[in-house]
N, C-alpha and C. Protein backbone atom coordinates (compact mmCIF):
# COMPACT_ATOMS: atom_id res chain seq x y z
N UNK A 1 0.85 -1.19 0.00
CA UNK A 1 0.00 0.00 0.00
C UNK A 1 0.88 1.25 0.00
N UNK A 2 0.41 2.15 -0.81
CA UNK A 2 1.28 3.33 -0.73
C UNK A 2 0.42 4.52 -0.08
N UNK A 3 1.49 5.35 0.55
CA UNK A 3 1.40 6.11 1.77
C UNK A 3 0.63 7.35 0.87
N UNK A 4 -0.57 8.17 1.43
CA UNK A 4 -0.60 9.09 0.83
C UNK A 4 -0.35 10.44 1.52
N UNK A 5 -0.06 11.62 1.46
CA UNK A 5 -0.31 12.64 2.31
C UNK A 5 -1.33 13.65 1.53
N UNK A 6 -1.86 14.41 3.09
CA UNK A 6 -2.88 15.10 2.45
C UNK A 6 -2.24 16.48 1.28
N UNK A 7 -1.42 17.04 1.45
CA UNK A 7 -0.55 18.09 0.81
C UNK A 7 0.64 17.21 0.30
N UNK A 8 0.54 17.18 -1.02
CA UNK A 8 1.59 16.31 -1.66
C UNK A 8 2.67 17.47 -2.21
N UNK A 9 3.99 17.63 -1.91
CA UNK A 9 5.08 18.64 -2.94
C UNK A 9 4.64 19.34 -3.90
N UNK A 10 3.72 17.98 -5.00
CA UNK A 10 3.45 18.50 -5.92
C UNK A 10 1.93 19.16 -6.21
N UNK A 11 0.88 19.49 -5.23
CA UNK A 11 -0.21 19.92 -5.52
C UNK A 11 0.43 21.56 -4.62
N UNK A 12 1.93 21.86 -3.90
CA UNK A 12 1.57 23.00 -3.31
C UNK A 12 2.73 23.69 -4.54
N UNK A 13 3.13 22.92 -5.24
CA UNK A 13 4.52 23.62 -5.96
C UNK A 13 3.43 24.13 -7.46
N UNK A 14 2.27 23.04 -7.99
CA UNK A 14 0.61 23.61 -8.38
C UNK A 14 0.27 24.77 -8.39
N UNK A 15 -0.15 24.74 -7.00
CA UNK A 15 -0.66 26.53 -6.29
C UNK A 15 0.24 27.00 -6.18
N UNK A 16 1.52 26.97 -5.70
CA UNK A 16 2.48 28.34 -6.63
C UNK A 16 2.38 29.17 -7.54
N UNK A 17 2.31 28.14 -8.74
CA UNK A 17 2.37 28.58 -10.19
C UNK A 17 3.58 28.39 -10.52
N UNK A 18 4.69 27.48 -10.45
CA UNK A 18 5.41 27.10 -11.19
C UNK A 18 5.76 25.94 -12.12
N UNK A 19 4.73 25.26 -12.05
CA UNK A 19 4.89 24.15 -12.81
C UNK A 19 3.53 23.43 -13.09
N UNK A 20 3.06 22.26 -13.85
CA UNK A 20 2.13 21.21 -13.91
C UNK A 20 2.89 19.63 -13.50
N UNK A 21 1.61 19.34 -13.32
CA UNK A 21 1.54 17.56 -13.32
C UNK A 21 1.24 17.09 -14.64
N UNK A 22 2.40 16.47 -15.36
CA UNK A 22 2.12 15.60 -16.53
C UNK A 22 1.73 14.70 -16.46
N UNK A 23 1.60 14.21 -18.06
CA UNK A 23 0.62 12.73 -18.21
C UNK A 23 1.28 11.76 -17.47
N UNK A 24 2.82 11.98 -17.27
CA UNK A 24 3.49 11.50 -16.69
C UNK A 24 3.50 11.48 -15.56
N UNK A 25 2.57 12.15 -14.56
CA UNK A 25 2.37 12.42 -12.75
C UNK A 25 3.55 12.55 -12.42
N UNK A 26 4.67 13.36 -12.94
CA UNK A 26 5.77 13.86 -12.42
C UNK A 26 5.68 15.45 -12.60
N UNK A 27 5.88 15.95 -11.61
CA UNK A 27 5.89 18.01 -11.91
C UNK A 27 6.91 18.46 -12.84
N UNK A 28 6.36 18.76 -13.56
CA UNK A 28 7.49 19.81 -14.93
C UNK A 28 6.89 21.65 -14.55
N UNK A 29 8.37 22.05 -14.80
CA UNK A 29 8.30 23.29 -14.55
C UNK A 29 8.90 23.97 -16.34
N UNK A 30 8.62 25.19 -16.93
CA UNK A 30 8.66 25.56 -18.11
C UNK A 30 10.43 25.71 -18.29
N UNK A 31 10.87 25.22 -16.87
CA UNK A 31 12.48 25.90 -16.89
C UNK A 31 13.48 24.49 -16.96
N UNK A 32 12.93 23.64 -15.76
CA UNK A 32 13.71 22.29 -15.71
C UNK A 32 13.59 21.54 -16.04
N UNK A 33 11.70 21.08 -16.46
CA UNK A 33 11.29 20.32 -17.04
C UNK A 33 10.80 19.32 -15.79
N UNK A 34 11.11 18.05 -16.17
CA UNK A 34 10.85 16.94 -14.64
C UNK A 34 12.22 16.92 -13.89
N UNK A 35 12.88 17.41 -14.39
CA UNK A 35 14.67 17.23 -13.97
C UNK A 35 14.75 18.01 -12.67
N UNK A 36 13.94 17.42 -11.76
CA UNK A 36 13.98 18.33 -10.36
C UNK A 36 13.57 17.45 -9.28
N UNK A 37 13.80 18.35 -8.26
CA UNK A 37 13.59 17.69 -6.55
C UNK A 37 12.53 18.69 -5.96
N UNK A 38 11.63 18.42 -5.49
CA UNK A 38 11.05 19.90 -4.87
C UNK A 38 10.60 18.95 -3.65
N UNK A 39 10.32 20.21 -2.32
CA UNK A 39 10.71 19.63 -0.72
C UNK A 39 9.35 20.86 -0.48
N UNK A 40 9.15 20.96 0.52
CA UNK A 40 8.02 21.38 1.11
C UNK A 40 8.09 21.94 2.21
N UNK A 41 8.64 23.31 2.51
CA UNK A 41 8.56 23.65 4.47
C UNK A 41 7.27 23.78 4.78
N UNK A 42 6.67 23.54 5.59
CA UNK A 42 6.07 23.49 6.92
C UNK A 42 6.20 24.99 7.92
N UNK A 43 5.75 25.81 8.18
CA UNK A 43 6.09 27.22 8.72
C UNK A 43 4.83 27.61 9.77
N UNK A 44 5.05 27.88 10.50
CA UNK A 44 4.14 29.30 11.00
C UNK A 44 4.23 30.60 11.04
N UNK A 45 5.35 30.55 10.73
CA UNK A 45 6.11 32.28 10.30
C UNK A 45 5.23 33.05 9.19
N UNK A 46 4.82 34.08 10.23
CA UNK A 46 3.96 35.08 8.95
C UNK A 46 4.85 35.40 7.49
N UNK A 47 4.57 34.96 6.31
CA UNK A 47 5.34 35.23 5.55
C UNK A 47 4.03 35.70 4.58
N UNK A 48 4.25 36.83 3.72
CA UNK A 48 4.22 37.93 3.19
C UNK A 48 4.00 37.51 1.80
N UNK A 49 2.65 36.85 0.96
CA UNK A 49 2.41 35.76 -0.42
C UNK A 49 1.75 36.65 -1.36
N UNK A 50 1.56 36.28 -2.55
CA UNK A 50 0.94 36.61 -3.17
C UNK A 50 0.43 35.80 -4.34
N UNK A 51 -0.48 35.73 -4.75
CA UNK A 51 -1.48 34.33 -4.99
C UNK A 51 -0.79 34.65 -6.49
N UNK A 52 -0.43 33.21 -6.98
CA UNK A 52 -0.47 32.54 -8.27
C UNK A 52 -1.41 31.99 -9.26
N UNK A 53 -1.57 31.87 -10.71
CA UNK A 53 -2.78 31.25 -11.72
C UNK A 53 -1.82 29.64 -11.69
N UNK A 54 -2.59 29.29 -11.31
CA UNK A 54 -2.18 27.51 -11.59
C UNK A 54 -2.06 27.33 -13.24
N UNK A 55 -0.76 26.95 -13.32
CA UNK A 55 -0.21 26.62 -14.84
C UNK A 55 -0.87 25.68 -15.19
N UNK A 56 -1.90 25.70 -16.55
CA UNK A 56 -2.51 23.88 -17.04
C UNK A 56 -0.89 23.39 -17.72
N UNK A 57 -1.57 22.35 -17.71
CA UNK A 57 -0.54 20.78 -18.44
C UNK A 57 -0.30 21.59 -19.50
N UNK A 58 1.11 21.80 -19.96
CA UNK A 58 1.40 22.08 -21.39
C UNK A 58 1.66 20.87 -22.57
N UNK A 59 1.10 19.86 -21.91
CA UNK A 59 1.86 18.21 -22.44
C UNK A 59 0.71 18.78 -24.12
N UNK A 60 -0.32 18.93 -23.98
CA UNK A 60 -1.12 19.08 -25.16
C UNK A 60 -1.13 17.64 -25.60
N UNK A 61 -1.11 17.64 -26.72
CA UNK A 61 -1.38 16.20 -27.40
C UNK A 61 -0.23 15.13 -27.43
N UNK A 62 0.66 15.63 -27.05
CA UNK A 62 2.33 14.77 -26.54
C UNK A 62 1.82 13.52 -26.02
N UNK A 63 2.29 12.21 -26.12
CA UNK A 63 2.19 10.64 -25.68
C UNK A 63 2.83 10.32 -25.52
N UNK A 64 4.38 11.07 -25.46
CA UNK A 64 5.73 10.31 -25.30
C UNK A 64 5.80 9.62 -24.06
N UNK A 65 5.18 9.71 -23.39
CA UNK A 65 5.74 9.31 -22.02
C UNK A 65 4.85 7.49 -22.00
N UNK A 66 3.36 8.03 -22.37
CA UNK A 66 2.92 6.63 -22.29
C UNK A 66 3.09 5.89 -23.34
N UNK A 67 3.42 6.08 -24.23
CA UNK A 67 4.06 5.25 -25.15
C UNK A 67 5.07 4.39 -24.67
N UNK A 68 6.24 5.05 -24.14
CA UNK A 68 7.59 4.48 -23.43
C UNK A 68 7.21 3.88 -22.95
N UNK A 69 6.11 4.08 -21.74
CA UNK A 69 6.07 3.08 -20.63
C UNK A 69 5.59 1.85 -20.95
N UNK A 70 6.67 1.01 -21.05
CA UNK A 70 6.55 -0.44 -20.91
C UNK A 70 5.74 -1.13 -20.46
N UNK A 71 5.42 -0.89 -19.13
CA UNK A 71 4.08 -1.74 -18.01
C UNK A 71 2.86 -1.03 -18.09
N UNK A 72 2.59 0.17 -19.21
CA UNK A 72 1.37 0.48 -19.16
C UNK A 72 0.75 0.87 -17.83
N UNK A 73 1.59 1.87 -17.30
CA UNK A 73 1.04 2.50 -16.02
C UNK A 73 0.46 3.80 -15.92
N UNK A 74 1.27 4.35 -17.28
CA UNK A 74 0.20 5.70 -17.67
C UNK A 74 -1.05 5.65 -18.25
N UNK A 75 -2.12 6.40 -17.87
CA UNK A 75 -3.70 6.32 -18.38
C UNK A 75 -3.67 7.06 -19.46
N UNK A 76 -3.21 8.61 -19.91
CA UNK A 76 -3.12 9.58 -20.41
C UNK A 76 -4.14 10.64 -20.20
N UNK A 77 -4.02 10.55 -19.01
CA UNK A 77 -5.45 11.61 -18.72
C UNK A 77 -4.18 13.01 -18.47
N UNK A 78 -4.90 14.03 -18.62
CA UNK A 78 -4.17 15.59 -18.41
C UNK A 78 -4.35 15.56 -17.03
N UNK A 79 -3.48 15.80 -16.08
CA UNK A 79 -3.81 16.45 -14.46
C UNK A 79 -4.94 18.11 -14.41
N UNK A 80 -5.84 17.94 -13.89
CA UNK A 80 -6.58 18.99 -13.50
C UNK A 80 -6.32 19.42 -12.07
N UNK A 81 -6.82 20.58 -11.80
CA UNK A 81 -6.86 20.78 -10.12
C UNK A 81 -7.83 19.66 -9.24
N UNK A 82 -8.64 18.97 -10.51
CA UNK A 82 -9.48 18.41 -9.42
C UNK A 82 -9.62 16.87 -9.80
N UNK A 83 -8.21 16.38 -10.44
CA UNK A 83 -7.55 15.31 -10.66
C UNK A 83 -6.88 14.38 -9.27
N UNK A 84 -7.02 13.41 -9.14
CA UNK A 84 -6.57 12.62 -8.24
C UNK A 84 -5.20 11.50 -8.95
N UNK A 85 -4.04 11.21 -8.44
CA UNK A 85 -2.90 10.47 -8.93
C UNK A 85 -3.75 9.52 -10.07
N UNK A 86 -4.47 8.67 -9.00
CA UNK A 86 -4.73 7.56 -9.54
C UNK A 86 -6.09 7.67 -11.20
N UNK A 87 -5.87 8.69 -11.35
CA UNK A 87 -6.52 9.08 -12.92
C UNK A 87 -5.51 9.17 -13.65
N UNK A 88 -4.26 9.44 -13.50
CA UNK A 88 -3.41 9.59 -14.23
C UNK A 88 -2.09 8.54 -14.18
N UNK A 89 -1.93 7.54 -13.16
CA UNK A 89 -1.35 6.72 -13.00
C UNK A 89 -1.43 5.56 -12.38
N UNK A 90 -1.37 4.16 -12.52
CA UNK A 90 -1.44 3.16 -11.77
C UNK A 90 -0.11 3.05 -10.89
N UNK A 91 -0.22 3.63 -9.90
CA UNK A 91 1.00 3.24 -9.13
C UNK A 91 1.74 2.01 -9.00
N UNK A 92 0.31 0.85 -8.70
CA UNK A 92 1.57 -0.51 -8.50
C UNK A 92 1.94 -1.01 -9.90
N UNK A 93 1.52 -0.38 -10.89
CA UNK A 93 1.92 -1.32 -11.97
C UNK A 93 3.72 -0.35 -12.69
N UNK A 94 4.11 0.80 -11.95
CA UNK A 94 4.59 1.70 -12.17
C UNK A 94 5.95 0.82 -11.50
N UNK A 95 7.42 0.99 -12.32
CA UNK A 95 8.78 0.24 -11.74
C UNK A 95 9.62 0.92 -11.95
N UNK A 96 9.30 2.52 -11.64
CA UNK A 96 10.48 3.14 -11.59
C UNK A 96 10.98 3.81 -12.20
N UNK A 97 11.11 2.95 -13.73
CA UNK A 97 12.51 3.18 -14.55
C UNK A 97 12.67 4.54 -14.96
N UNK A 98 12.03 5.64 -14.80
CA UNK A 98 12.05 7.25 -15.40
C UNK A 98 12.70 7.39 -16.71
N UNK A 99 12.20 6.45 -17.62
CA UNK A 99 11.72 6.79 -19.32
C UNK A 99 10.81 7.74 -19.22
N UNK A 100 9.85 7.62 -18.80
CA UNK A 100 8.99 8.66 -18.47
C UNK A 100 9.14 10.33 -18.95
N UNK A 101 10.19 10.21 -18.12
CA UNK A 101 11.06 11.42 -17.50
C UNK A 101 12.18 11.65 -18.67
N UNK A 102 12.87 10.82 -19.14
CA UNK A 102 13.83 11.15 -19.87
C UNK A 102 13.55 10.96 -21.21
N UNK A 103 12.54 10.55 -21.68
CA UNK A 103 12.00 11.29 -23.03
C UNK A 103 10.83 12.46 -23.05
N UNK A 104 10.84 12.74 -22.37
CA UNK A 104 9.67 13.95 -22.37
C UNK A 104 10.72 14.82 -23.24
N UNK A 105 9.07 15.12 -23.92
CA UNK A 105 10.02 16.36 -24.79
C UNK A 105 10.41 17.77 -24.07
N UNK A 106 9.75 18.26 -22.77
CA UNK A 106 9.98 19.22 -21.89
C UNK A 106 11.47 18.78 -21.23
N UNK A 107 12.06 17.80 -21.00
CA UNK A 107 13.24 17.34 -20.34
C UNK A 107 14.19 17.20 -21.49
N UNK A 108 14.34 17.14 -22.43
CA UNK A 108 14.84 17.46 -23.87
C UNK A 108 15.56 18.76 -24.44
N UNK A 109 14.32 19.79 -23.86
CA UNK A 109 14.30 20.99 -24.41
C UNK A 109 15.22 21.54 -23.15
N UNK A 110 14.94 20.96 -21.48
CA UNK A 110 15.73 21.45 -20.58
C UNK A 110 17.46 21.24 -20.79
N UNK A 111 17.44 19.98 -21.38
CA UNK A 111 19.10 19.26 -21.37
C UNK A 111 19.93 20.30 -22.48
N UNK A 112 19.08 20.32 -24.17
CA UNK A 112 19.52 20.91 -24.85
C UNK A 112 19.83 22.83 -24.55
N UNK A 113 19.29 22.97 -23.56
CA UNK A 113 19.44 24.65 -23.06
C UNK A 113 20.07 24.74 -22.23
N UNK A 114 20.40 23.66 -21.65
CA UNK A 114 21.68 23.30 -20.68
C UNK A 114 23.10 23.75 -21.24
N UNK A 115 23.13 22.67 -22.32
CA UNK A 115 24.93 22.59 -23.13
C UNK A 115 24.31 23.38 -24.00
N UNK A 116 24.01 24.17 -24.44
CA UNK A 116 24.10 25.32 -25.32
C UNK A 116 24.71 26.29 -24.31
């Protein structure tokens, strides 16, 4: 069984506005792509916000990801705000391997703007 939490990294990094959830249920941001770590503080410290437009999926009609996947763990549904994981991914049938991740054409476009 996998653990869920109620505030996942990726539904508060969402409401930011820096990134989406791809078909791939991994967060891409327009800068790094999936090629990232994102962590989550926890605060009570009055800190000083100002509200973000939640970025939609830029995947558009892109399939690269479920294509790759071998075990057929991607559904290809787009992440919405009012999307749950399991519309967009079968977790147990999911092994890891981040093809996923490393053919996205957003992780592509990050590598090649890298070494340029």
């Amino acid at each position: 069984m996998y653990k869920k939490t109620l505030l996942p990294h990726k539904t508060i990094a969402t409401k930011a506005g820096i990134g989406w959830i791809g078909k791939n249920n991994l967060f891409i941001t327009p800068w790094f792509a999936c090629s990232l770590c994102i962590g989550t503080v926890w605060t009570d410290i009055p800190i000083q916000t100002t509200g973000a437009d939640t970025i939609p999926p830029e995947c558009g009609v892109c399939q690269v990801c479920i294509d790759i996947c071998e075990v057929g763990a991607l559904k290809g549904h787009s992440w919405s705000t009012e999307s749950n994981r399991e519309d967009i991914i079968t977790v147990d049938k999911c092994t890891t391997c981040i093809k996923c991740m490393v053919h996205c054409p957003w992780t592509h476009r990050y590598i090649r703007e890298m070494l340029s």
